[in-house]
Each structure stands twice: as structure tokens, then as C-alpha cells.
Protein backbone atom coordinates (compact mmCIF):
# COMPACT_ATOMS: atom_id res chain seq x y z
CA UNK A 1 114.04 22.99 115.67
CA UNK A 2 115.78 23.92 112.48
CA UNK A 3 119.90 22.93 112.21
CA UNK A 4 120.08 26.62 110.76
CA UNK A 5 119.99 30.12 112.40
CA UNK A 6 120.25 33.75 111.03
CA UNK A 7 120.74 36.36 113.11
CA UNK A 8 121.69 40.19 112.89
CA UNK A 9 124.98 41.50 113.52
CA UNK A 10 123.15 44.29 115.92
CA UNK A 11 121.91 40.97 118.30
CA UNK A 12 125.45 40.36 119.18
CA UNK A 13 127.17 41.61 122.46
CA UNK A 14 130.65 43.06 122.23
CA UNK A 15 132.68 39.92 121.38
CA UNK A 16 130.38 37.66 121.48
CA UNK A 17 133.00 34.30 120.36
CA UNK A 18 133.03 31.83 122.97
CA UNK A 19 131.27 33.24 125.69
CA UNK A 20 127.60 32.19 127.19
CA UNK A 21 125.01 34.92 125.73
CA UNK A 22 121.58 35.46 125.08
CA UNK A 23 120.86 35.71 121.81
CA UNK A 24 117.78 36.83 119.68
CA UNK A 25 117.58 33.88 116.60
CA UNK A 26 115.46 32.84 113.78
CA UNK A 27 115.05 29.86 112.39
CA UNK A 28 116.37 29.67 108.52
CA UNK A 29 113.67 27.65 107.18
CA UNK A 30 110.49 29.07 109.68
CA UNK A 31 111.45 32.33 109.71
CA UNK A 32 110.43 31.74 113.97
CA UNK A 33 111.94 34.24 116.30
CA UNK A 34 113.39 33.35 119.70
CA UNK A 35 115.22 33.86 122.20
CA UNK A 36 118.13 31.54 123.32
CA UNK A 37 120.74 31.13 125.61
CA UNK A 38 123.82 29.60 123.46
CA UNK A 39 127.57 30.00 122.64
CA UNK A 40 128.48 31.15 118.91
CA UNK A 41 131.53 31.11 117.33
CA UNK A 42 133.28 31.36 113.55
CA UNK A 43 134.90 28.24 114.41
CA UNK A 44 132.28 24.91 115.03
CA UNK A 45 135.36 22.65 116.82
CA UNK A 46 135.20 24.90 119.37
CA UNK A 47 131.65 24.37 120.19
CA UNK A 48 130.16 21.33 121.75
CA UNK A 49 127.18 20.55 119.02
CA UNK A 50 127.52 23.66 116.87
CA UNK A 51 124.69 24.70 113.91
CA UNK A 52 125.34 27.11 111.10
CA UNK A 53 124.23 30.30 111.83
CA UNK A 54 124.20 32.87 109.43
CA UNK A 55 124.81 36.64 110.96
CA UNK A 56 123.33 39.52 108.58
CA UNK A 57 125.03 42.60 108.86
CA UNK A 58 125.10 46.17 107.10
CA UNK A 59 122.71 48.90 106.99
CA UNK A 60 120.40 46.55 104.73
CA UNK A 61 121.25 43.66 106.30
CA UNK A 62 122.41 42.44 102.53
CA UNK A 63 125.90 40.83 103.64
CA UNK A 64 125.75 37.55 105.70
CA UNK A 65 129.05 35.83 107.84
CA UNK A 66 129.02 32.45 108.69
CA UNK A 67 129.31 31.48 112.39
CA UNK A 68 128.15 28.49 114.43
CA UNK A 69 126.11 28.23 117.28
CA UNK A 70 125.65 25.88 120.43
CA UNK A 71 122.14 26.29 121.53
CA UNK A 72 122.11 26.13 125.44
CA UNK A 73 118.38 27.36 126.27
CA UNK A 74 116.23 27.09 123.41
CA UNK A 75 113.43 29.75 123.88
CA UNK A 76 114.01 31.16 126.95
CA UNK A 77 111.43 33.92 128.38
CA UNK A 78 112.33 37.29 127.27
CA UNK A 79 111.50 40.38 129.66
CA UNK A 80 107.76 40.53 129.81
CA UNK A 81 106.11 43.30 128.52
CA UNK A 82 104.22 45.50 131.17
CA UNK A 83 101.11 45.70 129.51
CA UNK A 84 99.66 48.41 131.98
CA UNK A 85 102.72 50.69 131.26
CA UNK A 86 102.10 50.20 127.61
CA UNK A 87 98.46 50.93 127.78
CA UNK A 88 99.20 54.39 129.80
CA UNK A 89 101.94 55.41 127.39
CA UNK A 90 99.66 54.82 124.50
CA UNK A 91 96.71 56.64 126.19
CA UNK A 92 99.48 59.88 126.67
CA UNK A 93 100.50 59.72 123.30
CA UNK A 94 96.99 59.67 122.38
CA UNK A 95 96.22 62.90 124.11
CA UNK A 96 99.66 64.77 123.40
CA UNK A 97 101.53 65.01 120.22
CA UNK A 98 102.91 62.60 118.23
CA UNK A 99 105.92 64.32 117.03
CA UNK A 100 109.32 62.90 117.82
CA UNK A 101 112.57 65.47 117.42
CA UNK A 102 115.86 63.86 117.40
CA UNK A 103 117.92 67.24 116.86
CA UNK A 104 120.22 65.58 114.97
CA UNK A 105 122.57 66.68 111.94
CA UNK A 106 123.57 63.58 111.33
CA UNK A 107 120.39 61.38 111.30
CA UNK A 108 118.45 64.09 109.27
CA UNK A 109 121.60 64.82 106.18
CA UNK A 110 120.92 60.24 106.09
CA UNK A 111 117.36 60.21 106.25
CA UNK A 112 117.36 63.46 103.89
CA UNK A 113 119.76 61.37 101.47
CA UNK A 114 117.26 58.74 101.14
CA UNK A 115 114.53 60.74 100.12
CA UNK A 116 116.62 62.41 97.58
CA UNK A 117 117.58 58.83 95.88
CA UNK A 118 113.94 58.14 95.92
CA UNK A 119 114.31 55.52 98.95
CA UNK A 120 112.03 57.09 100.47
CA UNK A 121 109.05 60.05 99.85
CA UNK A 122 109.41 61.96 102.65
CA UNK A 123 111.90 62.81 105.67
CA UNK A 124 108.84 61.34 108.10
CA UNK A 125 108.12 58.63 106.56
CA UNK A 126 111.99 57.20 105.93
CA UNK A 127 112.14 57.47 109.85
CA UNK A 128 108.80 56.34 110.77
CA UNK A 129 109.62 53.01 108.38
CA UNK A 130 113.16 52.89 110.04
CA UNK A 131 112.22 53.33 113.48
CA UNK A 132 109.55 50.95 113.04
CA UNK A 133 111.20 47.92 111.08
CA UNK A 134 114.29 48.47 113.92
CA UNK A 135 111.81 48.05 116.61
CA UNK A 136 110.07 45.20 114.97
CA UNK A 137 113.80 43.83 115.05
CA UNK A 138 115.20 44.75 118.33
CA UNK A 139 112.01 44.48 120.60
CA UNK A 140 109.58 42.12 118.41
CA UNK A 141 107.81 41.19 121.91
CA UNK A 142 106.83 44.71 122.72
CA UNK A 143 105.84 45.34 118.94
CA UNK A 144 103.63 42.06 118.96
CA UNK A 145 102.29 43.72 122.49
CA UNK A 146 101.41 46.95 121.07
CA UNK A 147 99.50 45.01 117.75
CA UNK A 148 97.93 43.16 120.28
CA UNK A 149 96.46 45.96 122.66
CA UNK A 150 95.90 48.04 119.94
CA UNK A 151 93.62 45.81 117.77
CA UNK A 152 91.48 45.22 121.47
CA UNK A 153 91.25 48.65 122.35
CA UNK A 154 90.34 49.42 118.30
CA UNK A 155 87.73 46.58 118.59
CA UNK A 156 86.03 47.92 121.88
CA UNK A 157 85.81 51.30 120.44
CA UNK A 158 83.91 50.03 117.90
CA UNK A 159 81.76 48.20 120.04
CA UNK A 160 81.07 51.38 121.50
CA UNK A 161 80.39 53.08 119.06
CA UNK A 162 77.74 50.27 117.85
CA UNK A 163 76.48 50.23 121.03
CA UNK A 164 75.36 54.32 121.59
CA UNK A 165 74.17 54.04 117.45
CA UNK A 166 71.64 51.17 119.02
CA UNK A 167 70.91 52.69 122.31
CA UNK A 168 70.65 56.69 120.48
């Protein structure tokens, strides 16, 4: 393991300094993402074998606080995705539509902002990008899951489809 850690600000429980947590970590140099069971804190005397750990924190993630962090639990298991829950969801999303309506002021005068600076081209697409990249962030085991079962249930469609072009 790396003696270097970066973390987002958005990872961290409600005063987080001191106390046992789980926390979601990457390595500095791999860029690896895990999950780990440690103690963090701005001060390293206060930890028993503390390692820099950067926390990134703003809306871009563009300003970075140094902490320290005592690794209890490297890479413990995080909640399992239920891969039978995901495959049902993705089948009714599949069949319904794929429209998502927040009803918000606030989120659509931001998301609007960023289109008008040229962040972004459209409304959809800033919140499809931010939705996704926060995901990919927050839940990267359910994302990875999705890839996963959607690149297998891709590849059997085209086997399929091979398969009635042969047998028609």
C-alpha cells in the first residue's frame, strides 16, 4: 500500500477527527479505490501510525487540505451489490422512460448557468455528466456493477442476434 491517500471532502462523516470511520480512499500514486476502516485527523501525533492524506474539496474538487490517517482495516468489503435488483431495475427502465425530473429551482438556475458559460451544451447533458461522475464517486461498486451487467447482457444480445441471422 501507498504511504499517501486522497480522499473527497463528501467521504467524510460529520466530524470525522478522531473517531473510528469507514472511509472511501485512493491511493495517491495508484489511483486504487478502497474502502477502509481508519481514524483521520489534521493532527498526525494524535494518531497511532498516521499517513498523509490529502482531502479534495469544492464543487471541482480543485482545493486539497492536508489530514492524516491511521488505517485500521485496509479494504474492507463494502455493501454488496444485489445484482438481481440491479438487473430488474435496468430491465424497468428499459421498458419505461428514461426521464428523470428533479423539480427543482435551484438545481436547474446551476445546471442552466453552466450551459450558459459554455461548461456544458445542454441542460441534460450537464446533469447526466454530473449525476454520473457523482455516482462513479459515491457508489463506484454499483457503477463497476452496472458496466459489468451491462456489457454481458449487450454481449448476449448480440449473440442473439447472430444466432436467428444463422438459424433465419
Amino acid at each position: 500500500m501507498s504511504e499517501e491517500y486522497v480522499t473527497s471532502e463528501t467521504n467524510l462523516p460529520p466530524e470525522p477527527e478522531g473517531k473510528e470511520i469507514t472511509l472511501q480512499i485512493s491511493d495517491k500514486d495508484t489511483r486504487e479505490i478502497f474502502n477502509t476502516r481508519a481514524r483521520i485527523s489534521r493532527n498526525p501525533d494524535v494518531l497511532a501510525d498516521p499517513a498523509p492524506l490529502t482531502v479534495v474539496k469544492g464543487p471541482h474538487e480543485n482545493k486539497e487540505e492536508k489530514w492524516y490517517i491511521e488505517i485500521l482495516t485496509a479494504d474492507i468489503e463494502s455493501e454488496s451489490v444485489d445484482r438481481e435488483l440491479l438487473r430488474t431495475t435496468m430491465d424497468e427502465v428499459k421498458d419505461g422512460a428514461n426521464i428523470i425530473n428533479t423539480r427543482s429551482d435551484e438545481v436547474k438556475t446551476l445546471l442552466r448557468y453552466l450551459v450558459k458559460t459554455g461548461q456544458y451544451s445542454s441542460v441534460s447533458q450537464a446533469s447526466r455528466t454530473i449525476m454520473f461522475e457523482y455516482l462513479a464517486n459515491t457508489h463506484p461498486e454499483l457503477v463497476d456493477e452496472y458496466v459489468d451487467l451491462k456489457v454481458k447482457i449487450e454481449h448476449q444480445e448480440l449473440l442473439d442476434t447472430n444466432q436467428e441471422k444463422h438459424d433465419g
